[in-house]
Protein backbone atom coordinates (compact mmCIF):
# COMPACT_ATOMS: atom_id res chain seq x y z
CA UNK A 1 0.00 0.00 0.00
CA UNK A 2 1.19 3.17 -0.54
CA UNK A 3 0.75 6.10 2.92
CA UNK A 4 -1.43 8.41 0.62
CA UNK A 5 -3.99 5.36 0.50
CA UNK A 6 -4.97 6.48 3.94
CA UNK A 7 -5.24 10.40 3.36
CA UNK A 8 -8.26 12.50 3.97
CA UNK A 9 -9.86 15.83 4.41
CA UNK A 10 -11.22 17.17 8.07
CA UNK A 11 -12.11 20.01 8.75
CA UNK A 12 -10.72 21.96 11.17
CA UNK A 13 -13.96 22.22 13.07
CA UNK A 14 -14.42 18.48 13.50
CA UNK A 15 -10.59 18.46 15.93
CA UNK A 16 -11.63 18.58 19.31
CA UNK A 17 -10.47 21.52 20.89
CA UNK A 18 -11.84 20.40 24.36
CA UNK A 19 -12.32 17.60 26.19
CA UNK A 20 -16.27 15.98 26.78
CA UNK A 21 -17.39 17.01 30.18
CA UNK A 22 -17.32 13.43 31.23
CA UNK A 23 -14.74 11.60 30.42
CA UNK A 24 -16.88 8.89 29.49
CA UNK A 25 -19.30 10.55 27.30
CA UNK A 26 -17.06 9.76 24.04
CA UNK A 27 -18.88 8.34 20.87
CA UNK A 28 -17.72 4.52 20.25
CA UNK A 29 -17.43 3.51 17.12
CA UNK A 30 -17.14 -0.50 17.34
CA UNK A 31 -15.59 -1.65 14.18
CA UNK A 32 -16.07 -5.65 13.70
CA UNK A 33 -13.68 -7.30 11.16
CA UNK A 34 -15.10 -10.35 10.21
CA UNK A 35 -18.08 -8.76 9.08
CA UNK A 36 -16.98 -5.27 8.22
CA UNK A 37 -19.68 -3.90 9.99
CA UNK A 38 -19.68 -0.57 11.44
CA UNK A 39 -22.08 0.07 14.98
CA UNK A 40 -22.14 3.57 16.75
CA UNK A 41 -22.31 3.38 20.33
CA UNK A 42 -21.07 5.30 23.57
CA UNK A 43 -17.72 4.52 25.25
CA UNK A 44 -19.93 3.97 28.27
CA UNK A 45 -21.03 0.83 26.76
CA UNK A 46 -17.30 -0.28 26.11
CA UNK A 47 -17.69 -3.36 29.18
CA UNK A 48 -20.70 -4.53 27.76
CA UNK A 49 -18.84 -5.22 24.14
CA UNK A 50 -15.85 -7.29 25.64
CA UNK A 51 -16.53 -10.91 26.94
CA UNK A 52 -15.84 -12.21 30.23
CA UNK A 53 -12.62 -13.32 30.82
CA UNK A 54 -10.82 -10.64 28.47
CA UNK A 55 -7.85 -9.14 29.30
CA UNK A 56 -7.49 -5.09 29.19
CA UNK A 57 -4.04 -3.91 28.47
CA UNK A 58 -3.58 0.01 29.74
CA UNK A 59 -0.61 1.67 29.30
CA UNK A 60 -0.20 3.44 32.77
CA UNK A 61 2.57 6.63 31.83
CA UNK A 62 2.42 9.43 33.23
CA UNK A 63 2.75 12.98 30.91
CA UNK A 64 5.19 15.25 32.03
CA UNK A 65 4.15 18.96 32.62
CA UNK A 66 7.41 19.46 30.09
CA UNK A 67 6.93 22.02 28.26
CA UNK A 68 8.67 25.45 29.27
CA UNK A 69 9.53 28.46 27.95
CA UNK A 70 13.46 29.85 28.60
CA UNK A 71 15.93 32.81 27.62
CA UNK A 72 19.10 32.67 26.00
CA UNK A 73 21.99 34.46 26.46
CA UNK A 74 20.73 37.48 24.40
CA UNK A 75 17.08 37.52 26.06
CA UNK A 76 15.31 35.75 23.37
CA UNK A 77 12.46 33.22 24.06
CA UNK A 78 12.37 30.08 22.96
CA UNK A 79 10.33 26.88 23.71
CA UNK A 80 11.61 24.05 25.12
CA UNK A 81 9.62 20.86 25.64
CA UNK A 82 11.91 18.03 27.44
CA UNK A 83 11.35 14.52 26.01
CA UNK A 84 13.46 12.00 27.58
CA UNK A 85 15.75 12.24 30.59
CA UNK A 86 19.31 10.66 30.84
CA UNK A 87 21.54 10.09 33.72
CA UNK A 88 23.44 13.13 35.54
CA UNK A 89 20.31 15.84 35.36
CA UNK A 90 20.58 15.86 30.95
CA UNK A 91 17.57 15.52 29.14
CA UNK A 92 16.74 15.34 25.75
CA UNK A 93 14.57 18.21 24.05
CA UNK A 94 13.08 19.63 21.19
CA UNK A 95 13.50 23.26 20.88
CA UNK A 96 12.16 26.02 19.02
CA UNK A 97 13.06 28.22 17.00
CA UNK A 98 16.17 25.92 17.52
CA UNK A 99 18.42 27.18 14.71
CA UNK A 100 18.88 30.22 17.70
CA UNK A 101 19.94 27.10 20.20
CA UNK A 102 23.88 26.45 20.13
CA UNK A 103 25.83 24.03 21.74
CA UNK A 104 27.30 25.59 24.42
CA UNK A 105 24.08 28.58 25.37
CA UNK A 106 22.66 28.75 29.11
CA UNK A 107 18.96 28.35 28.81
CA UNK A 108 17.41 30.49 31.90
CA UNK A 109 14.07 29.28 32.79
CA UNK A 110 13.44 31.44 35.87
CA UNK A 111 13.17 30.78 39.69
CA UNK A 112 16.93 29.84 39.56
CA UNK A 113 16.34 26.67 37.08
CA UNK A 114 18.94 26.75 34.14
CA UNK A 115 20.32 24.22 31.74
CA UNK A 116 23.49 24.62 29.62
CA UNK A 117 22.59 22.90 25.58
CA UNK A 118 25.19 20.13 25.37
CA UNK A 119 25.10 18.94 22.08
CA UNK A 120 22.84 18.67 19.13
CA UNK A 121 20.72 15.59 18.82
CA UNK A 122 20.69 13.55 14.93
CA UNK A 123 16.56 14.47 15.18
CA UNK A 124 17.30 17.99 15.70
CA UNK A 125 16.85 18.03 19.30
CA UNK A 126 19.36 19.03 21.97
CA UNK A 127 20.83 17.80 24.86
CA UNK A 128 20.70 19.87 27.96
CA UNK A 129 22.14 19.82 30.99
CA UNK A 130 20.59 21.29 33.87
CA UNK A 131 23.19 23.12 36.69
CA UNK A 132 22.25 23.80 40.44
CA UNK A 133 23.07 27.40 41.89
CA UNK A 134 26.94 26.68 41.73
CA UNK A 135 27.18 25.71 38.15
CA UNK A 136 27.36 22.31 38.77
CA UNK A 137 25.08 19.27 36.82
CA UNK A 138 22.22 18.81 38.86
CA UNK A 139 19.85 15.65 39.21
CA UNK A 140 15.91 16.17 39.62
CA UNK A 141 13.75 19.25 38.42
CA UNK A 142 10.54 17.25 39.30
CA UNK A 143 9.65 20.48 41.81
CA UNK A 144 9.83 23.11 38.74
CA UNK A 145 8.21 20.74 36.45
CA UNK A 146 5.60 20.63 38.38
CA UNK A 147 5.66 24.78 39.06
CA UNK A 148 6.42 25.87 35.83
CA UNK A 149 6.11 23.27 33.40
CA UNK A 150 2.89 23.15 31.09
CA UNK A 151 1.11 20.54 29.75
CA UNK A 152 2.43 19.82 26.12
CA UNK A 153 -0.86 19.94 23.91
CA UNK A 154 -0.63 18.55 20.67
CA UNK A 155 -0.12 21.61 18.13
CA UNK A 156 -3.60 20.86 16.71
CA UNK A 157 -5.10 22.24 19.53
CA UNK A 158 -5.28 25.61 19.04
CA UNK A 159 -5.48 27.14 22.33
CA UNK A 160 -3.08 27.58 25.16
CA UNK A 161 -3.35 24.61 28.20
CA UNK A 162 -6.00 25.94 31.21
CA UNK A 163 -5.42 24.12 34.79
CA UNK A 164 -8.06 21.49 33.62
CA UNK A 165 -5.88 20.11 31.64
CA UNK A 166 -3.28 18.49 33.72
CA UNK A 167 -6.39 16.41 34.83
CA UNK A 168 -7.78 15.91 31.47
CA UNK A 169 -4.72 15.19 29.59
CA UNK A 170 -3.97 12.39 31.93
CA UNK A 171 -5.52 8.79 32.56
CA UNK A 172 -6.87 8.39 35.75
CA UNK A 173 -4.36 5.71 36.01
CA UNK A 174 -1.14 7.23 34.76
CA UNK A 175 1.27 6.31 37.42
CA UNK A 176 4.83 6.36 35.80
CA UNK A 177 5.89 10.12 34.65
CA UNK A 178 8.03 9.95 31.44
CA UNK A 179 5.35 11.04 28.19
CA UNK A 180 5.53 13.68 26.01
CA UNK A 181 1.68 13.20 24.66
CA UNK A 182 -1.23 11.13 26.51
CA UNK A 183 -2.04 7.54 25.29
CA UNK A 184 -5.18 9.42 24.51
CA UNK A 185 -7.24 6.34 23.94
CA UNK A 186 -7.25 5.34 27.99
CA UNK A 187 -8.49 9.35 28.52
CA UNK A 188 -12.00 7.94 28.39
CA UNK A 189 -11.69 5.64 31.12
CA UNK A 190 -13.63 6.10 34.46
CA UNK A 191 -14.29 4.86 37.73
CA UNK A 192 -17.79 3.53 36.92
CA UNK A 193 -15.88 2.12 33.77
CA UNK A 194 -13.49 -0.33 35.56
CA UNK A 195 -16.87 -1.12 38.22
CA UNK A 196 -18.31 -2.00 35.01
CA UNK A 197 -15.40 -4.26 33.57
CA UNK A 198 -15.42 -6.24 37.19
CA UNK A 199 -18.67 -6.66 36.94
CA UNK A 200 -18.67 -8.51 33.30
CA UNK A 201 -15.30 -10.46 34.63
CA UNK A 202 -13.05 -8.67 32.49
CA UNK A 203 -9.77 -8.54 33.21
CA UNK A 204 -7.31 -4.99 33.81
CA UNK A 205 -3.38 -5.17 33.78
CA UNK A 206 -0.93 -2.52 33.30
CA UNK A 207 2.15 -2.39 31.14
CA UNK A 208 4.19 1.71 30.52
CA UNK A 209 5.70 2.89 27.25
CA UNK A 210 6.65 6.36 27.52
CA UNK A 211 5.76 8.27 24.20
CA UNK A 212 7.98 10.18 22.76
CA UNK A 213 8.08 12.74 20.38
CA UNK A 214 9.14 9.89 17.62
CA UNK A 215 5.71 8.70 17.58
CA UNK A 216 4.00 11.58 16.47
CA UNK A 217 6.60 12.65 13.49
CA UNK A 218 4.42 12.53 10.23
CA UNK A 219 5.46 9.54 7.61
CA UNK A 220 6.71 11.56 5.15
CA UNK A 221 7.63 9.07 2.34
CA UNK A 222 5.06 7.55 -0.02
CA UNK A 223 6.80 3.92 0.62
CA UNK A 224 5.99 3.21 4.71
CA UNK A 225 9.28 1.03 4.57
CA UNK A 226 11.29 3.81 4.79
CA UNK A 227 10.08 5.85 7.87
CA UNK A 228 12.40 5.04 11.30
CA UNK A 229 10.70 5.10 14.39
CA UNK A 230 12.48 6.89 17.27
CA UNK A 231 13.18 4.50 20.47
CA UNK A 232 11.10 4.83 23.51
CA UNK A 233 10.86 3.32 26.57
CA UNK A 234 8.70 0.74 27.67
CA UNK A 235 8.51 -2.43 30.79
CA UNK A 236 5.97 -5.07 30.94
CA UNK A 237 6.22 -5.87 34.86
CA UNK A 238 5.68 -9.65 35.97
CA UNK A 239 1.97 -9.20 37.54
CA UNK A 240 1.06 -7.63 33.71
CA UNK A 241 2.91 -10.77 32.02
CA UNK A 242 1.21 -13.15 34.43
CA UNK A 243 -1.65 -11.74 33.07
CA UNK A 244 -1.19 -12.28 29.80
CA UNK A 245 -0.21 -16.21 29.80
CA UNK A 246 -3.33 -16.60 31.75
CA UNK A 247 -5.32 -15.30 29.06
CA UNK A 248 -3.67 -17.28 26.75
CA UNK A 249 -4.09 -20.33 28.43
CA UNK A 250 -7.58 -19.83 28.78
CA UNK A 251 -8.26 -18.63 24.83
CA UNK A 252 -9.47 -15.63 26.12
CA UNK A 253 -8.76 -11.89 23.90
CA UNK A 254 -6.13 -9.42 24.49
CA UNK A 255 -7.60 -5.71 23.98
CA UNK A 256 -4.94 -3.09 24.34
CA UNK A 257 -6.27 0.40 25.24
CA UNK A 258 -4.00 2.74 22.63
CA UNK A 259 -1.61 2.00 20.02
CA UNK A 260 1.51 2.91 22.44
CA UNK A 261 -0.05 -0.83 24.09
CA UNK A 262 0.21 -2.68 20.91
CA UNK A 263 3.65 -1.60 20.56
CA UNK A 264 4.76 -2.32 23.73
CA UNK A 265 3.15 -6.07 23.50
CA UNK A 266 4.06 -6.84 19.78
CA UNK A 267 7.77 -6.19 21.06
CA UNK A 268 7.58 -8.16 23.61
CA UNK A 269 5.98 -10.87 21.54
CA UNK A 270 9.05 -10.46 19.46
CA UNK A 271 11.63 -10.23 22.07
CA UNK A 272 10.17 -13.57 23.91
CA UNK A 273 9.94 -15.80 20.15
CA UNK A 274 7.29 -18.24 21.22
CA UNK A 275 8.35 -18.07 25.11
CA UNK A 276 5.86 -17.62 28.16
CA UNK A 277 5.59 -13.72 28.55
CA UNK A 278 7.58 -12.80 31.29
CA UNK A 279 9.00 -9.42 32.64
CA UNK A 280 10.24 -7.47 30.41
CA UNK A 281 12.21 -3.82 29.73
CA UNK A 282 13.50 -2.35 27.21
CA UNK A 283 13.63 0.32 24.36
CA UNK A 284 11.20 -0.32 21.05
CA UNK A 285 11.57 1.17 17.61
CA UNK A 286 8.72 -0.89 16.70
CA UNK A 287 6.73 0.41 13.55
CA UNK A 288 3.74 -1.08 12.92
CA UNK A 289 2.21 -1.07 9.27
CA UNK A 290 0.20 -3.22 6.40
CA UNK A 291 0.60 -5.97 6.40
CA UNK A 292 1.72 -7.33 9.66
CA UNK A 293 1.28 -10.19 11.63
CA UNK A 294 0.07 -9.71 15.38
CA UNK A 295 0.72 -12.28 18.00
CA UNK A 296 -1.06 -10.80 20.99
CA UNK A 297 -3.36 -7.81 20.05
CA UNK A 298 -6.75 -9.16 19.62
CA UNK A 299 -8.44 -6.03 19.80
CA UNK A 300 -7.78 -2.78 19.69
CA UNK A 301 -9.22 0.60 21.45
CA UNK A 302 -7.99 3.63 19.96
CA UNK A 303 -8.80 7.38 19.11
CA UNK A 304 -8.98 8.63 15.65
CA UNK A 305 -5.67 9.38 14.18
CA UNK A 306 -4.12 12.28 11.83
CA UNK A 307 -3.11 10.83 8.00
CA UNK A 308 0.22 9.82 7.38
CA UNK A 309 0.70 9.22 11.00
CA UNK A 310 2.70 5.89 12.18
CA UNK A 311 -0.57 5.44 14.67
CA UNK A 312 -2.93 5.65 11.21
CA UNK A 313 -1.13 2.82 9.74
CA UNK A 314 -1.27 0.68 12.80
CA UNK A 315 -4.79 1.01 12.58
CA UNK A 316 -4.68 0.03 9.18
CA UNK A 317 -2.70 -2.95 9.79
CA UNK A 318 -4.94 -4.17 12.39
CA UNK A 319 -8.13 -3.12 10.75
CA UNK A 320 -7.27 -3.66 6.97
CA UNK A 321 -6.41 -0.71 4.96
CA UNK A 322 -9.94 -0.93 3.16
CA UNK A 323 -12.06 -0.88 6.34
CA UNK A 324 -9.85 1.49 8.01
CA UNK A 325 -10.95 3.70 5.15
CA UNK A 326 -14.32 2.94 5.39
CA UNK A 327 -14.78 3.86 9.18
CA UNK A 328 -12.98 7.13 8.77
CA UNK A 329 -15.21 7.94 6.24
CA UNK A 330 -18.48 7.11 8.31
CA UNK A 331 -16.85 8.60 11.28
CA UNK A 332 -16.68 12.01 9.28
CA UNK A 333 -20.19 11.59 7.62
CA UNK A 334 -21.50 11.02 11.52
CA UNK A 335 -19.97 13.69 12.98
CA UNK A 336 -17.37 12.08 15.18
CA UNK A 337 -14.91 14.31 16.95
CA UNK A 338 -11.26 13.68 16.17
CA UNK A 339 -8.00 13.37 17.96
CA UNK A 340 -6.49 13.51 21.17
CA UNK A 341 -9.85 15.15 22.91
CA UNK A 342 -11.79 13.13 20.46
CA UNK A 343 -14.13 10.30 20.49
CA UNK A 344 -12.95 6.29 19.83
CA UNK A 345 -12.80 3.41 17.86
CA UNK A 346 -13.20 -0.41 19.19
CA UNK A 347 -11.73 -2.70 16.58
CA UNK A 348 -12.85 -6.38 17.39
């Protein structure tokens, strides 16, 4: 297949620019392969479409509050949004306008925080190292994350971030701090929604991959073999691959809440070749695209995706290109809302 198969038009009205005042109030659009049949439901409805015995797979990271705003040496601004941290207080960052950002600058960020750029990263990023009052490497900026650091919003919402958004922009079960961007599809997931899933005997367990900026970089190649995924970080604890070989054993499905999920478990399915799942850690580079083979995915909850996105063509490759197609197209005729803040899809 060739990316452009999956292009098409949306108008800017139809990305959601807010979140639905419940979290569970999302539209559902459940997406059956074997008869490519298309229902419309409500996400509150998601327990009552999964069988007893299933097995949920969240992906429990944390977003940071990373994005700042700093001063170089000649008093310009520029925007900073921290992506990955390394040993001895460095982290790695995207910055913009970066041509501005040399090797060598101190970035002031205010209330005595400062980093000094360290080198230039092969994606364009930089390196920074962050120094304590004495000019000396520091470890930890957790505190001024948390003070001044604001939620990093994907650009296509238009709008600066309001305080309700380092509660909305988070699952209620993020746990592990290290994202750049939400695993969006797990932002429609409630309290009464796991009561619910006990109730029909459906199984939870938690695995983390820490998205990354990587993700999120558009496939811009006509031939998908050629795009490189960026590494991120992801663990699949014991209790989560316990989990898993039980609901193997007993034939039951795997249904991984977001596309970060699949990637994390395909890996792993990968990484144990025909093994019991066990623990697991480790960096992925994973890219997932038609055709493809999973081994533990079984279904698939996810939001709707921008084209020539990596997250599109996993979609695709779980879904089949020509049914992907045909549920974004009912999705726009119906008036579904898009993206991060959007509404879902359940591919069974």
């Amino acid at each position: 297949m060739r990316v452009s198969d999956l292009d098409y038009d949306l108008p800017s009205g139809r990305i959601a620019q807010h979140p639905p005042r419940r979290r569970d109030a999302a539209r559902l659009l459940v997406v059956r392969r074997a008869e490519g049949r298309l229902e419309d439901r409500r996400f509150a409805e998601l327990p009552g479409l999964l069988d007893p015995g299933d097995l949920v797979v969240l992906n429990e990271t944390r977003v940071l509050p990373a994005r700042l705003l700093a001063r170089r040496p000649t008093g310009g601004q520029v925007e900073v949004l921290l992506t990955r941290e390394r040993e001895g207080g460095r982290w790695e960052a995207l910055v913009r306008p970066g041509r501005r950002v040399r090797v060598g600058d101190e970035l002031g960020f205010g209330a005595g925080l400062r980093a000094r750029v360290l080198a230039r990263l092969e994606d364009g990023g930089r390196l920074l190292g962050f120094l304590d009052a004495a000019g000396r490497p520091r470890n930890g900026i957790d505190r001024e994350l948390a003070s001044r650091g604001r939620v990093p919003l994907p650009p296509y919402i238009r709008r600066e971030p309001v305080p309700a958004d380092r509660r909305r922009y988070q699952t209620l079960y993020a746990r592990r701090p290290g994202a750049v961007a939400a695993p969006t599809a797990g932002l429609h997931f409630t309290a009464a929604t796991f009561r619910a899933l006990r109730a029909r005997q459906v199984r939870t367990a938690r695995i983390c991959l820490h998205v990354g900026p990587g993700t999120f970089r558009p496939v811009d190649v006509e031939d998908a073999a050629l795009h490189r995924m960026q590494a991120e970080p992801f663990e699949i604890g014991a209790r989560a691959a316990g989990a898993l070989r039980a609901a193997r054993s007993r034939g039951s499905r795997i249904c991984c809440v977001g596309t970060t999920t699949v990637r994390a478990l395909e890996t792993a399915a990968r990484r144990w070749a025909g093994a019991e799942p066990a623990a697991l850690a480790g960096d992925t580079e994973l890219f997932i695209r038609p055709p493809y083979e999973f081994r533990l995915t079984d279904a698939l909850l996810t939001n709707f995706h921008l084209p020539r996105s990596t997250l599109l063509l996993l979609v695709a490759a779980f879904a089949g290109t020509g049914l992907t197609r045909a549920a974004y197209r009912h999705a726009l005729r119906a008036g579904y809302r898009f993206y991060s803040y959007g509404d879902a899809m359940l591919i069974l």
